[in-house]
Protein backbone atom coordinates (compact mmCIF):
# COMPACT_ATOMS: atom_id res chain seq x y z
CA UNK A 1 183.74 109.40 296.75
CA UNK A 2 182.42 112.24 294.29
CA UNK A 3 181.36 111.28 291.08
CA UNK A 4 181.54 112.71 288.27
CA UNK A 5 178.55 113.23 285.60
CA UNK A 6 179.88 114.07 282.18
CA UNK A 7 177.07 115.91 280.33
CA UNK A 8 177.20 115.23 276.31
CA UNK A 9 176.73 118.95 275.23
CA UNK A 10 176.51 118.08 271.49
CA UNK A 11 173.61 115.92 272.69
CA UNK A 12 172.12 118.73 274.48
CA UNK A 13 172.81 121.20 271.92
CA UNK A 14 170.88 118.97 269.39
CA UNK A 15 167.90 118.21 271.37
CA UNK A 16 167.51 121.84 271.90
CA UNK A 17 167.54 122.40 268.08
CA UNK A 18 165.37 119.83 267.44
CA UNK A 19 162.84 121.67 269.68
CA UNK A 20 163.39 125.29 268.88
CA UNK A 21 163.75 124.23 264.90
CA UNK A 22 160.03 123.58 264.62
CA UNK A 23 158.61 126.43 266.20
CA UNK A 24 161.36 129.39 264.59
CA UNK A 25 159.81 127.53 261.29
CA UNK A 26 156.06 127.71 262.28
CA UNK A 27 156.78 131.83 262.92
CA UNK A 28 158.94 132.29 259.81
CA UNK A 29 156.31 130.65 257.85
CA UNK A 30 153.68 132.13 259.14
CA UNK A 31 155.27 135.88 258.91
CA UNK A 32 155.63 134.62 254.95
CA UNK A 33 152.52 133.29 254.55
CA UNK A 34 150.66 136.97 256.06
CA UNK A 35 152.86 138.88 253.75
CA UNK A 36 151.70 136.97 250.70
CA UNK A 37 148.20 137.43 252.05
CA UNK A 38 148.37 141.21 252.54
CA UNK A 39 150.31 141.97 248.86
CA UNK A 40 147.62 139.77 247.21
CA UNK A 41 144.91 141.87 248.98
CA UNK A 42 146.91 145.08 248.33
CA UNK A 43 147.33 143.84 244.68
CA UNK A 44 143.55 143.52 244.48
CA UNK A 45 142.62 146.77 246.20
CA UNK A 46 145.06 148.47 243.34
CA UNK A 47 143.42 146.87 240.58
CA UNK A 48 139.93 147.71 241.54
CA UNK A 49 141.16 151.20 242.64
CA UNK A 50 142.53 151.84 238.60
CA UNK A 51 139.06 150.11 236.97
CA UNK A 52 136.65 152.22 239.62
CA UNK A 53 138.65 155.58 238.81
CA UNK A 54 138.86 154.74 234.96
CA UNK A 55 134.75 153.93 235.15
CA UNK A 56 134.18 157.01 237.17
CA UNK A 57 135.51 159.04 234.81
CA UNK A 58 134.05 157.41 231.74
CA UNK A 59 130.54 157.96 233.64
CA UNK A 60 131.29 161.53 234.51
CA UNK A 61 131.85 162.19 230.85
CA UNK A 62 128.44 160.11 230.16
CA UNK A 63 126.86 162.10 232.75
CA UNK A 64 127.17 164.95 230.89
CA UNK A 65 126.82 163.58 227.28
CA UNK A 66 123.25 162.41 228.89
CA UNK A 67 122.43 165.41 230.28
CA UNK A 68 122.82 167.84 226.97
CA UNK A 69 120.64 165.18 225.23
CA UNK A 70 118.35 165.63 227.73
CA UNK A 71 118.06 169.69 227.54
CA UNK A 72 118.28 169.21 223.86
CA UNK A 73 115.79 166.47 224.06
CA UNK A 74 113.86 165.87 226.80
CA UNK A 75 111.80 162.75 227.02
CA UNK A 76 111.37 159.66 229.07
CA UNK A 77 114.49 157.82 227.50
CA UNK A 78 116.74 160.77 227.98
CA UNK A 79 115.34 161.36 231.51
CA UNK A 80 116.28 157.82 232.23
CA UNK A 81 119.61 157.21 230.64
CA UNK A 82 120.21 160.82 232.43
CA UNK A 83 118.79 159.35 236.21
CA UNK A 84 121.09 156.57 235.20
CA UNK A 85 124.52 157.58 234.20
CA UNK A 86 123.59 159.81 237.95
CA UNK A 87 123.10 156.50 239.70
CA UNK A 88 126.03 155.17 238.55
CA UNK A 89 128.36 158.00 239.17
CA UNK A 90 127.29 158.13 242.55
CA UNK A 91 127.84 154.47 243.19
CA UNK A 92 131.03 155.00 242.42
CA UNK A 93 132.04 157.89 243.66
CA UNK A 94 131.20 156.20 247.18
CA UNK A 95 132.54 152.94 246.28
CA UNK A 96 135.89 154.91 246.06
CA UNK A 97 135.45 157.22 248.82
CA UNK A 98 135.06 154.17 250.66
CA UNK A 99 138.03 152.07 249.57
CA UNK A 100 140.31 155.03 250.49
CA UNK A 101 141.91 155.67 253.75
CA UNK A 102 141.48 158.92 254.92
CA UNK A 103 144.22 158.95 257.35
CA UNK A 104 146.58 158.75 254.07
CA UNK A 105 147.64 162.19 252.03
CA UNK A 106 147.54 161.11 248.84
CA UNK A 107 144.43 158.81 249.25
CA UNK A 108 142.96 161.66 250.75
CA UNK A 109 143.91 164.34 247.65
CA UNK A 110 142.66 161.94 245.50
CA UNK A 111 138.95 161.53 247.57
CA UNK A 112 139.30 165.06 247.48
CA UNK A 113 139.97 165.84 243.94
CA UNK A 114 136.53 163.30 243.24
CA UNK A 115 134.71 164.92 245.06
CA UNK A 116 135.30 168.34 243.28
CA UNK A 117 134.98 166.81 240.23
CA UNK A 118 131.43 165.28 241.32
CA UNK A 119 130.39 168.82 242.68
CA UNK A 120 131.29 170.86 239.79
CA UNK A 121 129.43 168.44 237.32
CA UNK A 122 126.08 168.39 239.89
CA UNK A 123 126.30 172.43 240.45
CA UNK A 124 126.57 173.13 236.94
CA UNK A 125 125.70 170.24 233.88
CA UNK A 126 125.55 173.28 231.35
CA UNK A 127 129.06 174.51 232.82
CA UNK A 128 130.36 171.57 232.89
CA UNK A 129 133.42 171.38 231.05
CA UNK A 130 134.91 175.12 232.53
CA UNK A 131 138.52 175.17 233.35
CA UNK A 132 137.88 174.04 237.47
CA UNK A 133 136.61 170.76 235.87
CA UNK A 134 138.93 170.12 233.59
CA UNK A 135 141.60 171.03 236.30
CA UNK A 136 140.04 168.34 238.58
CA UNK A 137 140.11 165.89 235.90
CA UNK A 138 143.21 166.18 234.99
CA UNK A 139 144.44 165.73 238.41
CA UNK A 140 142.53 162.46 238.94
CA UNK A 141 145.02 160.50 236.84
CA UNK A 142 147.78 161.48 238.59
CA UNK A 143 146.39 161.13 242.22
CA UNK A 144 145.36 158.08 241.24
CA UNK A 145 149.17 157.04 239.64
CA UNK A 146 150.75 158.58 242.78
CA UNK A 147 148.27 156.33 245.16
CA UNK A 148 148.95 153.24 243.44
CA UNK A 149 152.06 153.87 243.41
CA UNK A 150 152.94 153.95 246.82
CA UNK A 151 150.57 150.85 247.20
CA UNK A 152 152.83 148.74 245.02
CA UNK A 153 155.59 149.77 247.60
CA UNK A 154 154.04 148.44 250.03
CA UNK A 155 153.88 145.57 248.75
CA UNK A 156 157.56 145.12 248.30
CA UNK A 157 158.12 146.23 251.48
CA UNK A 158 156.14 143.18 252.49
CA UNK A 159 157.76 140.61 250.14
């Protein structure tokens, strides 16, 4: 005589969900949980991005405030708020330089466009506000729009 083994496939078909369940969850949640890691981070980058541009410029235009009181004026104090406005333009120039990617177009127009603007005011303090550096100004804002711009995509993309 044969018998006959009846398999309970609702029984199966739970016990299998009840063991897959757990780990689709662990790999859903932790996809979720990397995403909201990254767009924080991203979010982050961006904001110190904007306040590093916005200082560099302030300091460029300090830079060369300092440096016509120092040819109308030259001193000690002049020669240090000069040295230091210089400091602190190149600390941020390569704070930027650093934070951007240069494997990315607009990052790299941007890196570009600061480092223009950093070479025309060293070349030339007395020169400094021709047309090429008010050009490369001007441009920084945008750059900087159009970079975090396409940052705050990718954040979505990752939400």
């Amino acid at each position: 005589m044969q018998e006959t083994t009846n398999i309970d496939w609702k029984t199966v078909v739970a016990l299998i969900a009840v063991m897959v369940s757990p780990i689709a969850s662990y790999f859903i949640v932790k996809k979720q949980i990397t995403a909201t890691v990254l767009s924080t981070e991203r979010k982050e980058w961006i904001n110190a991005l904007r306040v590093d541009v916005a200082s560099f410029v302030a300091n460029l235009f300090s830079l060369i405030e300092a440096h016509k009181h120092f040819q109308e004026m030259s001193g000690e104090s002049n020669w240090l708020r000069f040295k230091e406005q210089l400091n602190s333009l190149t600390m941020l120039h390569i704070k930027i330089k650093i934070m951007l990617d240069p494997n990315d177009e607009r990052q790299n127009r941007l890196s570009e466009t600061i480092e223009l603007a950093v070479n025309l005011v060293l070349e030339s303090m007395a020169n400094a506000t021709t047309q090429k550096f008010s050009d490369a100004y001007n441009a920084l804002v945008p750059l900087t729009r159009d970079v975090v711009e396409q940052e705050l995509k990718s954040i979505k993309k990752l939400q």
